[in-house]
C-alpha atoms as a PDB file:
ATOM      1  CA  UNK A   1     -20.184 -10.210  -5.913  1.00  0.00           C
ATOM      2  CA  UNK A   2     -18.970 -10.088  -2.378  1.00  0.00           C
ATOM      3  CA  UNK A   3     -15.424  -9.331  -0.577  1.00  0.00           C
ATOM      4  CA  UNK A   4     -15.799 -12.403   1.245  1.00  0.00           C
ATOM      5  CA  UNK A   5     -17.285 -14.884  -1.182  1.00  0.00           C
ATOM      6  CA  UNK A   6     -14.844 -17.393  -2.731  1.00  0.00           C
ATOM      7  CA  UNK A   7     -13.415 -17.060  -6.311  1.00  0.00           C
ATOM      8  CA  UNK A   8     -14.936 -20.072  -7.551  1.00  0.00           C
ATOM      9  CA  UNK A   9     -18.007 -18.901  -7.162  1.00  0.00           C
ATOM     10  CA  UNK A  10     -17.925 -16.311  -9.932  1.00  0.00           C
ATOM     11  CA  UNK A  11     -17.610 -17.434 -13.586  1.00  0.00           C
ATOM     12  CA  UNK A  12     -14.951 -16.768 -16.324  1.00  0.00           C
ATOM     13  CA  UNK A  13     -17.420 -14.266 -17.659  1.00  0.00           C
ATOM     14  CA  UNK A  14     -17.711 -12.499 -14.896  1.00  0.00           C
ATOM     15  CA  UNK A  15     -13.826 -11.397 -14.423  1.00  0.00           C
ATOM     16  CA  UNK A  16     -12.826  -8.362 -15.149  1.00  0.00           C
ATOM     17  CA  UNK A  17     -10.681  -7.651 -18.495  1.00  0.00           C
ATOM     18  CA  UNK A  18      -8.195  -5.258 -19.659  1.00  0.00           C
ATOM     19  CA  UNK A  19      -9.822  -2.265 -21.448  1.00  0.00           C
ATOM     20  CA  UNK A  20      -7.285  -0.224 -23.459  1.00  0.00           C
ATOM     21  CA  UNK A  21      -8.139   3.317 -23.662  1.00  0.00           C
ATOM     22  CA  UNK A  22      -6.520   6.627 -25.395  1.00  0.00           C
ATOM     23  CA  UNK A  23      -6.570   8.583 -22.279  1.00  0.00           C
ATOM     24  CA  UNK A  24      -7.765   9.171 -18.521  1.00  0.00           C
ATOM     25  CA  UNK A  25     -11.425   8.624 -18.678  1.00  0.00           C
ATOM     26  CA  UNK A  26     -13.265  10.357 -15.446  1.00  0.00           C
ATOM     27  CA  UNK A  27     -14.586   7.967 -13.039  1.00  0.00           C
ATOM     28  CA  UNK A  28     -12.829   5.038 -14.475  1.00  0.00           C
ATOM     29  CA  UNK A  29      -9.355   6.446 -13.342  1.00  0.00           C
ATOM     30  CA  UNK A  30      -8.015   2.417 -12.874  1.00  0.00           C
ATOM     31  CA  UNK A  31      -8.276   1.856 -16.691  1.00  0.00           C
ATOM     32  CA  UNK A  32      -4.827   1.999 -18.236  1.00  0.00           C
ATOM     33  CA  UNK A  33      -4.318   5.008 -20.074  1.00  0.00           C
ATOM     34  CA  UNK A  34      -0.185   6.460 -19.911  1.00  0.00           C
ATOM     35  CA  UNK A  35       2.096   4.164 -22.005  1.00  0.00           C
ATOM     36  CA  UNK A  36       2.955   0.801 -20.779  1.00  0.00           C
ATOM     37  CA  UNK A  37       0.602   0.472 -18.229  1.00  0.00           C
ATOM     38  CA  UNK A  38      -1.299  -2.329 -17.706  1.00  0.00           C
ATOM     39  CA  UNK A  39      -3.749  -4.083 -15.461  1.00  0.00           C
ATOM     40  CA  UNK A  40      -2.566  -6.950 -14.389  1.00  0.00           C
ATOM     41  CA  UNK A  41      -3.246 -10.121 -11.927  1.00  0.00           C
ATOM     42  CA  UNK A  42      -2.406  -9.944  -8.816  1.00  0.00           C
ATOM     43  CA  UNK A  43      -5.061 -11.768  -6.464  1.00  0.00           C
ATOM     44  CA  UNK A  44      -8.343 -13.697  -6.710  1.00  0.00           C
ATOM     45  CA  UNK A  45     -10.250 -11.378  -8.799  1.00  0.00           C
ATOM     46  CA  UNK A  46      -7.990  -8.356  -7.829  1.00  0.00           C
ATOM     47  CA  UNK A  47      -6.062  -6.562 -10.178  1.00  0.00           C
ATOM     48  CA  UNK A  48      -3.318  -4.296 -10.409  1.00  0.00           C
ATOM     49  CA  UNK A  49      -1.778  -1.504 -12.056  1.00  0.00           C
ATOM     50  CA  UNK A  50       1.712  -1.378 -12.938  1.00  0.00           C
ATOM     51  CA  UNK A  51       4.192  -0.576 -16.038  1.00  0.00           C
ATOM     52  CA  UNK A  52       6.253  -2.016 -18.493  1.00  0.00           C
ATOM     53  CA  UNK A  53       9.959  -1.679 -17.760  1.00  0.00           C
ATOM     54  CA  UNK A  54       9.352  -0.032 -14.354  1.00  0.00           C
ATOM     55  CA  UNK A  55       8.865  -1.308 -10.300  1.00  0.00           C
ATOM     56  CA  UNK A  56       6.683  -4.757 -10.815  1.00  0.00           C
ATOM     57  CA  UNK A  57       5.687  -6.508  -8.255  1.00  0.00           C
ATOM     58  CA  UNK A  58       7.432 -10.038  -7.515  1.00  0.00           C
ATOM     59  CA  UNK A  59       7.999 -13.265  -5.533  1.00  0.00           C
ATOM     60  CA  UNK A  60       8.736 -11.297  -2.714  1.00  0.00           C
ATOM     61  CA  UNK A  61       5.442  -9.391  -2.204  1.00  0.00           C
ATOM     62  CA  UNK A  62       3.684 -12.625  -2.385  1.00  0.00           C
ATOM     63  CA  UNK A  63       5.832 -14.164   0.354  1.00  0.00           C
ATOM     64  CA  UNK A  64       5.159 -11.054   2.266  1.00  0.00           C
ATOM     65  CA  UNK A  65       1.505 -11.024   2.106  1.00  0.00           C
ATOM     66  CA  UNK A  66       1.330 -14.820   2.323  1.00  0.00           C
ATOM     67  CA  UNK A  67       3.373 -14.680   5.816  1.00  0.00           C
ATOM     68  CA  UNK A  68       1.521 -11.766   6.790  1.00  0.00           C
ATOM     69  CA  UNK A  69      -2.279 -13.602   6.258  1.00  0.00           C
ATOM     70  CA  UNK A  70      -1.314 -16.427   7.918  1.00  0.00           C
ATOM     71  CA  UNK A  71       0.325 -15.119  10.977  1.00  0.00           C
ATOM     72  CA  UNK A  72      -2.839 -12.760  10.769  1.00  0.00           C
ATOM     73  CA  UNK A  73      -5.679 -15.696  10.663  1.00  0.00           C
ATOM     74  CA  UNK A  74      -4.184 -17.260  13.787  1.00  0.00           C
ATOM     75  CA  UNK A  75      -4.513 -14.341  15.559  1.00  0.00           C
ATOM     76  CA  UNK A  76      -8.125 -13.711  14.461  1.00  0.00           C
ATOM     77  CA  UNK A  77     -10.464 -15.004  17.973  1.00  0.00           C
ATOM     78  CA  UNK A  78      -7.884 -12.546  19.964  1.00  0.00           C
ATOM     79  CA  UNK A  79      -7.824  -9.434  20.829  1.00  0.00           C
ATOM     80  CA  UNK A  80      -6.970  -6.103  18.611  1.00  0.00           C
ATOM     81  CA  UNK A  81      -4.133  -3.825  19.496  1.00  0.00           C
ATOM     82  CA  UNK A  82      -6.783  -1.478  21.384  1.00  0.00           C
ATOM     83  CA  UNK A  83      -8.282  -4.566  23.612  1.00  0.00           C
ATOM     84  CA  UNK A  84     -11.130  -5.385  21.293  1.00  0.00           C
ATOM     85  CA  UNK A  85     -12.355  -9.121  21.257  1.00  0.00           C
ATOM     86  CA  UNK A  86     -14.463 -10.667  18.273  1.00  0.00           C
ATOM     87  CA  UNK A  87     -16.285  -8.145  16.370  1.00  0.00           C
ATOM     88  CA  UNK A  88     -13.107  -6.096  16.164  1.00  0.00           C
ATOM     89  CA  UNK A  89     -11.110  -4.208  13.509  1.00  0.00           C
ATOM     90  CA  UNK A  90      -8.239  -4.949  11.926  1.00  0.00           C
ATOM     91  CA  UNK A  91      -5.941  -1.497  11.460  1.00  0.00           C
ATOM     92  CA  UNK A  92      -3.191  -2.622   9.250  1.00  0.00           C
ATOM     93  CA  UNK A  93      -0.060  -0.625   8.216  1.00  0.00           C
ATOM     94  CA  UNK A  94       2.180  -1.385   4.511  1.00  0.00           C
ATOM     95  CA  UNK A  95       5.252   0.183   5.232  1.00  0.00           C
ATOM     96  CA  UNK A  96       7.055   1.479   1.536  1.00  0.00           C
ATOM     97  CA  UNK A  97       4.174   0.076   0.192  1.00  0.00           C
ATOM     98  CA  UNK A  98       5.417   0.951  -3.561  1.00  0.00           C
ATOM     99  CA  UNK A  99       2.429   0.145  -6.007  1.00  0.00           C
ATOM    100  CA  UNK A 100       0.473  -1.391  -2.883  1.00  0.00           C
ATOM    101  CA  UNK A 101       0.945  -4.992  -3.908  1.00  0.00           C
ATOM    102  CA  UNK A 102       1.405  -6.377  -0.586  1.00  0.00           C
ATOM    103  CA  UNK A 103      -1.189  -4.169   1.022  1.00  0.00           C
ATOM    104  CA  UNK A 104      -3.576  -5.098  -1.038  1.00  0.00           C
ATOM    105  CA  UNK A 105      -2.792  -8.837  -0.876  1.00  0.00           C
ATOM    106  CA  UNK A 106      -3.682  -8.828   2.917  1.00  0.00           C
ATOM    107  CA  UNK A 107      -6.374  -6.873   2.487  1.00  0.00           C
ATOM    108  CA  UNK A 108      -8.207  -8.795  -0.165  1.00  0.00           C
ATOM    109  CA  UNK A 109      -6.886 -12.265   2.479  1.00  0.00           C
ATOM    110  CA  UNK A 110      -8.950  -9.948   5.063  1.00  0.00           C
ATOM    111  CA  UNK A 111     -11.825  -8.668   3.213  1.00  0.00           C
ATOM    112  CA  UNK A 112     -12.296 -12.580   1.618  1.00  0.00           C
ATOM    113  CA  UNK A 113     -12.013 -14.642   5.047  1.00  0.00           C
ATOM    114  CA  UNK A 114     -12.401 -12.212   7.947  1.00  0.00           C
ATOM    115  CA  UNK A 115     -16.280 -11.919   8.358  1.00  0.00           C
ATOM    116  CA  UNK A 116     -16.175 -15.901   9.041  1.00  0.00           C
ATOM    117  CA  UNK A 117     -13.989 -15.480  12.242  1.00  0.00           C
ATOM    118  CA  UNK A 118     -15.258 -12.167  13.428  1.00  0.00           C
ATOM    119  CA  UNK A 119     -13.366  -9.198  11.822  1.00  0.00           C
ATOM    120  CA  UNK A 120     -16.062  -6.675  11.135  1.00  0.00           C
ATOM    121  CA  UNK A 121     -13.898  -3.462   9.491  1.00  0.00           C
ATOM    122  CA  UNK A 122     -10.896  -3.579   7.958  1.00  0.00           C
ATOM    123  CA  UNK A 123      -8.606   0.274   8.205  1.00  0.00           C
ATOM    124  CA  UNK A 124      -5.543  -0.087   5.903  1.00  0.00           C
ATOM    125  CA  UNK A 125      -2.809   2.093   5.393  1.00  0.00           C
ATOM    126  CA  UNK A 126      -0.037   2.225   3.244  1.00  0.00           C
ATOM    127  CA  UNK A 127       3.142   5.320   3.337  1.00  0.00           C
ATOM    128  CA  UNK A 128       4.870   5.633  -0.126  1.00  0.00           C
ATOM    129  CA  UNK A 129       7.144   8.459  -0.645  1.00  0.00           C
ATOM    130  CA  UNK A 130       7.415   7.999  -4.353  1.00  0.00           C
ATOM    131  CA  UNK A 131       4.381   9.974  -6.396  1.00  0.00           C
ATOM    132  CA  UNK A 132       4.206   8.011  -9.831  1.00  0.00           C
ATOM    133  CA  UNK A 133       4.190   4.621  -7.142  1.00  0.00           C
ATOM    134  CA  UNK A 134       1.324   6.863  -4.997  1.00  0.00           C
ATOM    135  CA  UNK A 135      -0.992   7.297  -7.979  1.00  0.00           C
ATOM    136  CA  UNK A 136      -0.578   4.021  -9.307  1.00  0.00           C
ATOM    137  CA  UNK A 137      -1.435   2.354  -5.844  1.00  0.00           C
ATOM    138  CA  UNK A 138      -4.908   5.108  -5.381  1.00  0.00           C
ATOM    139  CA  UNK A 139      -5.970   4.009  -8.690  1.00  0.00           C
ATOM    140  CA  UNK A 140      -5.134   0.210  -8.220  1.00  0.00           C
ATOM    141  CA  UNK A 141      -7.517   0.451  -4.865  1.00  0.00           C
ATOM    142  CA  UNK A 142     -10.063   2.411  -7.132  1.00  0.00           C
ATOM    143  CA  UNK A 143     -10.800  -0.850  -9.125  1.00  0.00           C
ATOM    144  CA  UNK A 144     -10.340  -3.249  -6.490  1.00  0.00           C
ATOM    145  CA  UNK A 145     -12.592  -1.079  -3.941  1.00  0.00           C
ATOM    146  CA  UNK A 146     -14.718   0.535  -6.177  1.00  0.00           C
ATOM    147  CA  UNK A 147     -18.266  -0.519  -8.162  1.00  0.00           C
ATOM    148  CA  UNK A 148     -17.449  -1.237 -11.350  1.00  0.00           C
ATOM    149  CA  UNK A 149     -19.821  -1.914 -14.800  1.00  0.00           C
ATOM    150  CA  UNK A 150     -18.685  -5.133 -16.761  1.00  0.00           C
ATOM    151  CA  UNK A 151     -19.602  -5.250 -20.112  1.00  0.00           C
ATOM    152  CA  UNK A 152     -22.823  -7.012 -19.668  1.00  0.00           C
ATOM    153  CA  UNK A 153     -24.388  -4.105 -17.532  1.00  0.00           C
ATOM    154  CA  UNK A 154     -23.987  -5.607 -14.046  1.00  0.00           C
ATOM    155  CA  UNK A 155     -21.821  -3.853 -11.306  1.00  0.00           C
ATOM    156  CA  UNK A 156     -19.383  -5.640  -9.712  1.00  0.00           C
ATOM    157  CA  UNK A 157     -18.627  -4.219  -6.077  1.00  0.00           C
ATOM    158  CA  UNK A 158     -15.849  -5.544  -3.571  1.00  0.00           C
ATOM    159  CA  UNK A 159     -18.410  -4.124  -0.595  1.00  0.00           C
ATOM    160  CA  UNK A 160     -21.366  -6.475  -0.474  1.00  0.00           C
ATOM    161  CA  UNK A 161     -23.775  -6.915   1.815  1.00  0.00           C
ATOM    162  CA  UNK A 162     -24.725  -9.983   3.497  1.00  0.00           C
ATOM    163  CA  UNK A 163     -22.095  -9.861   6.189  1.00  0.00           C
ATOM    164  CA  UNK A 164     -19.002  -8.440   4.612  1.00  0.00           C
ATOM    165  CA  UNK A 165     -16.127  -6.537   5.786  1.00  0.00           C
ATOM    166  CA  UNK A 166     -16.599  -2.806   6.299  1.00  0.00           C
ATOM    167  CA  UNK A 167     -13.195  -1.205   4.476  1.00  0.00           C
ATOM    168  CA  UNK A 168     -11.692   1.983   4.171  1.00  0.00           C
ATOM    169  CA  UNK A 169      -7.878   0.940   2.571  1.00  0.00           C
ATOM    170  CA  UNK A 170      -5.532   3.772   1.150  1.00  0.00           C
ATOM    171  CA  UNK A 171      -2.203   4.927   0.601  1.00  0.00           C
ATOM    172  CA  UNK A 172      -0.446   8.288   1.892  1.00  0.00           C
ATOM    173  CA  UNK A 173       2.372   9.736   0.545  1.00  0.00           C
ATOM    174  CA  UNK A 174       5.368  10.455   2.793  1.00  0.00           C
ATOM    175  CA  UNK A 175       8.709   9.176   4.122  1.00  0.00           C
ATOM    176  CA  UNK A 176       7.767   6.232   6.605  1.00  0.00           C
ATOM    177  CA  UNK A 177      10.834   7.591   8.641  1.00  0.00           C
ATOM    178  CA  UNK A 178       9.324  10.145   9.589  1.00  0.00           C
ATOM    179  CA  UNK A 179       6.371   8.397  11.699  1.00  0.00           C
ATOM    180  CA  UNK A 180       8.456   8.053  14.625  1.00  0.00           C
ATOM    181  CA  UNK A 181       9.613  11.867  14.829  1.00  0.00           C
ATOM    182  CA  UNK A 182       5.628  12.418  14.516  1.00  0.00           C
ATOM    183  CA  UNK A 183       4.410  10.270  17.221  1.00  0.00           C
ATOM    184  CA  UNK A 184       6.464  12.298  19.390  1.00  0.00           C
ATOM    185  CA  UNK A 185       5.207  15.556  18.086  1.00  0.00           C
ATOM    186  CA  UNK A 186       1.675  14.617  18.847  1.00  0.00           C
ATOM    187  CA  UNK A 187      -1.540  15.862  17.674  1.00  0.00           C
ATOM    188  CA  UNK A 188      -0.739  19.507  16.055  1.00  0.00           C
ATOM    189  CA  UNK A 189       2.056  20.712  13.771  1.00  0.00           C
ATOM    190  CA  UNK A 190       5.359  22.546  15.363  1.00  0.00           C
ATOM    191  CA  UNK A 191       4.308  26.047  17.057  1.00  0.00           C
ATOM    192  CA  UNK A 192       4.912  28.510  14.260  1.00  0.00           C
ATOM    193  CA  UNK A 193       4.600  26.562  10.921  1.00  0.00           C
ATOM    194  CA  UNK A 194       1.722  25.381   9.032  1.00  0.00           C
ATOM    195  CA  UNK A 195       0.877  21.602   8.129  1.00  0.00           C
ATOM    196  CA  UNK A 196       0.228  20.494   4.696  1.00  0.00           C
ATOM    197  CA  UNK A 197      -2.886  17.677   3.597  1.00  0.00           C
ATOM    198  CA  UNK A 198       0.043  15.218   2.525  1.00  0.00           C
ATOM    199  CA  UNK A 199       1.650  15.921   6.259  1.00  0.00           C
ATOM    200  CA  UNK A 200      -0.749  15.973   8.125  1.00  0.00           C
ATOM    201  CA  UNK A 201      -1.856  12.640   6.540  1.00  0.00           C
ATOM    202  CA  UNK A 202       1.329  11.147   7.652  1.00  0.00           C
ATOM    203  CA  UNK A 203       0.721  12.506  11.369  1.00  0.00           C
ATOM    204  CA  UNK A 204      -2.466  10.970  11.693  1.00  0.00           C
ATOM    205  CA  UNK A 205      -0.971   7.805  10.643  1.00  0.00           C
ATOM    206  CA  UNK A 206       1.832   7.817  13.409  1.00  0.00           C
ATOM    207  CA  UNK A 207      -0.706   8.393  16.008  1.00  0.00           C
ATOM    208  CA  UNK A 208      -2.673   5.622  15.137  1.00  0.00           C
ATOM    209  CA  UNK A 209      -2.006   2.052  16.350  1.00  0.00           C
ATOM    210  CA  UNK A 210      -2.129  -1.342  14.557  1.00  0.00           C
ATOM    211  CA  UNK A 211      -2.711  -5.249  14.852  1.00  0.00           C
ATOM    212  CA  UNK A 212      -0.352  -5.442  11.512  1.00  0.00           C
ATOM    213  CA  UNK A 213       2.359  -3.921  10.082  1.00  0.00           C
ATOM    214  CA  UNK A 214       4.560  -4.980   6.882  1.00  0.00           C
ATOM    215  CA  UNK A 215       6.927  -3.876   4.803  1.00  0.00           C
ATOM    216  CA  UNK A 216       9.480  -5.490   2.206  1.00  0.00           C
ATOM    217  CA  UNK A 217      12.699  -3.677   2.734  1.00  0.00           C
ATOM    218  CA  UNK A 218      15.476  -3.013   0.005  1.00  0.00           C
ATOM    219  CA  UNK A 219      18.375  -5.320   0.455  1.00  0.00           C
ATOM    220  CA  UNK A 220      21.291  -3.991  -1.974  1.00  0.00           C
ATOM    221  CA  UNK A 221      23.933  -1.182   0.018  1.00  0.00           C
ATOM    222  CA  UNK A 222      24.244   2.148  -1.126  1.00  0.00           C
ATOM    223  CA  UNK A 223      27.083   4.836   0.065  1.00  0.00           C
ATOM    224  CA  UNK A 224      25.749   8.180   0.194  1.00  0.00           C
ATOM    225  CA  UNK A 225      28.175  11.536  -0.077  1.00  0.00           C
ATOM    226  CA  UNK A 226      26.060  14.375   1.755  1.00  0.00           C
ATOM    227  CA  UNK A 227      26.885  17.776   2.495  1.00  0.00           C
ATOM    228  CA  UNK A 228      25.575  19.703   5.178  1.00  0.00           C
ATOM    229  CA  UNK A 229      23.460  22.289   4.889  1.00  0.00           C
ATOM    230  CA  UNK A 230      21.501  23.149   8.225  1.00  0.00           C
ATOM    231  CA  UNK A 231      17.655  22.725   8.549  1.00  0.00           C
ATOM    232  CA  UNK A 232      15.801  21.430  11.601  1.00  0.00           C
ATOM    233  CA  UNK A 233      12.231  19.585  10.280  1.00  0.00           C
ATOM    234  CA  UNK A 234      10.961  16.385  10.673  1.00  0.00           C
ATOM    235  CA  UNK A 235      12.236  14.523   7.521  1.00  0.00           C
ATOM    236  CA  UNK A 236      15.037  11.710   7.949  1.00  0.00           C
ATOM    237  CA  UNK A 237      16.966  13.493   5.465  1.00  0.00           C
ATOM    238  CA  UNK A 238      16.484  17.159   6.667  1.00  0.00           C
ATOM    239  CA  UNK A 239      19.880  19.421   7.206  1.00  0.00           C
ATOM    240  CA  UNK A 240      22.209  16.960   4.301  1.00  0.00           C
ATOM    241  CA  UNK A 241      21.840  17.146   0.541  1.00  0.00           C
ATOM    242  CA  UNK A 242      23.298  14.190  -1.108  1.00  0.00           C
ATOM    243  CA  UNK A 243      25.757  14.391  -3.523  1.00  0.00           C
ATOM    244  CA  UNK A 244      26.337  11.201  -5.105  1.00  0.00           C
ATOM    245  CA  UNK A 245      24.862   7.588  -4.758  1.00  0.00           C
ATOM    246  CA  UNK A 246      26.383   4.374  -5.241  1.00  0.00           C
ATOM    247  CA  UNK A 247      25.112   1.296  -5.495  1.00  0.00           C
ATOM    248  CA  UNK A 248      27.576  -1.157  -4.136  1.00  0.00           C
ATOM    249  CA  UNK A 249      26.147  -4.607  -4.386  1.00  0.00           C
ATOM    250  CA  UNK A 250      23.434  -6.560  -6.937  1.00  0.00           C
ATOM    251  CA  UNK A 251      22.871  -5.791 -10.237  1.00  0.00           C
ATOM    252  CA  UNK A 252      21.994  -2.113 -11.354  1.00  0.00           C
ATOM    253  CA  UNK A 253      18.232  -1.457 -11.545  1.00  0.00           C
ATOM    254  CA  UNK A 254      16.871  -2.007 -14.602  1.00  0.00           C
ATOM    255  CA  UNK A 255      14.252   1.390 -14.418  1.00  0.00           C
ATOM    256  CA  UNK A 256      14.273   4.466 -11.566  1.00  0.00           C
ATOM    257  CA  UNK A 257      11.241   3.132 -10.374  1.00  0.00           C
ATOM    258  CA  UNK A 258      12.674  -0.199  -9.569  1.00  0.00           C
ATOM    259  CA  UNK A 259      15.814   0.993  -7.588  1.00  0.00           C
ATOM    260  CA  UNK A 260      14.138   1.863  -4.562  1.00  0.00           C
ATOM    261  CA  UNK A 261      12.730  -1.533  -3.800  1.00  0.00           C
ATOM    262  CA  UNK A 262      16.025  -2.985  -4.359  1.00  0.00           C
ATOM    263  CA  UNK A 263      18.707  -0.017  -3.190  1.00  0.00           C
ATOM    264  CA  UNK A 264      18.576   1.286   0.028  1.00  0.00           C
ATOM    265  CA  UNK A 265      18.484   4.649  -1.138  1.00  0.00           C
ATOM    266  CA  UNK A 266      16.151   5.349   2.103  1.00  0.00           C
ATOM    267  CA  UNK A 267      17.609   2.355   4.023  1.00  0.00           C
ATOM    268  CA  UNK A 268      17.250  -0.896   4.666  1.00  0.00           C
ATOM    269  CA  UNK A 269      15.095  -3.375   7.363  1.00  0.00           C
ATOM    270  CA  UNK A 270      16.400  -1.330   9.859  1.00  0.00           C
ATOM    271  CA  UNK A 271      14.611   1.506   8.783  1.00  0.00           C
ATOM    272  CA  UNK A 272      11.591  -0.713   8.937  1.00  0.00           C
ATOM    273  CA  UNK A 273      11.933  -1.616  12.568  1.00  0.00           C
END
């Protein structure tokens, strides 16, 4: 099975089920294992991994991804954002990309139809700041990216040969704020003060430029009481410690993982632009 080959051409028997398992089993980390997860639908034959009564993703990812495919497919015979014509690579950016639904909607649109109009590598990125949404995106990717063994002994790889997309698709964890702070900074880490993996991730990421970028902003207000407290990093939120947060329009969240994509608790689409 190929990236780029068409749904149809697989059979029924052929997809993918759910497997449900006791615990984490090594190499297989997609299969759902903590309560409530499951692996759900999302795209074509890719799946997803998400939880009952937590962040799910909706109507509004699809939208996202759809807009984002189809303003990316007319844009395919031109250039990239370094200059490159046909034969190029798409680098794509999911800003507050939460479980990774949207990024990996384009990115399956990309790895399906882009060999037939000249896209030769796809490099996606998506910046969560959120660690349960992190690890549920890596291992979402894992299955969807990955070789897996169906039940009948045959492997079933999203990297064929024969012409298909070249990939490397994954998520970072950080504030996406903080990318424009770190494009300023440049290359190395403030004189005096060591870098961690996770930031120095997120620097490499600002540096980088890209033909796409989306994002599906929060849209309910939230008042913030802070309280100084003096600092001086990076972070959006460095020098304040919140106090209390209230949501002041929409309906309250129905889980913590949830709120964020619906409470601007880091913002809203201005944060995004």
């Amino acid at each position: 099975a190929k990236a780029n080959a068409s749904d149809d051409e697989h059979s029924n028997t052929e997809k993918r089920a759910d497997v449900p398992v006791a615990g984490p089993v090594e190499g297989l980390d997609w299969l759902p294992s903590a309560p409530g997860e499951q692996l759900c639908n999302l795209v074509g034959r890719w799946r997803i991994l998400q939880r009952v009564g937590s962040h799910r993703w909706t109507t509004d990812d699809l939208v996202t991804a759809y807009c984002a495919a189809t303003a990316l497919s007319a844009s395919f015979s031109k250039v990239d954002a370094c200059g490159r014509e046909n034969g190029r690579v798409i680098n794509y950016l999911d800003l507050g990309t939460g479980n990774a639904s949207v990024l990996q909607m384009v990115s399956w649109h990309i790895l399906s139809h882009g060999s037939a109009t000249g896209v030769t590598d796809l490099r996606g990125v998506g910046v969560e700041a959120r660690s349960e949404a992190v690890g549920l995106a890596c291992r979402s990717l894992s299955f969807n990216l990955g070789n897996v063994e169906l039940n009948d002994g045959t492997v079933y790889t999203s990297c064929g040969d024969g012409g298909a997309v070249r990939h490397e698709v994954g998520v970072v964890k950080g504030d996406f704020r903080d990318l424009v702070a770190l494009s300023k900074e440049g290359g190395g880490a403030t004189e005096g003060r060591s870098e961690s993996e996770e930031e120095g991730a997120m620097r490499r990421v600002a540096l980088r430029r890209f033909d796409l970028i989306t994002g599906t902003p929060p849209y309910f207000r939230v008042d913030f009481k802070t309280k100084k407290v003096g600092g001086g990093g990076t972070a959006a939120s460095d020098g304040n410690v919140v106090e209390s947060a209230v949501i002041r329009q929409g309906a309250m969240p129905t889980s913590v993982q949830s709120a964020p994509a619906r409470c601007e608790f880091r913002g809203g689409v201005e944060a995004y632009c």
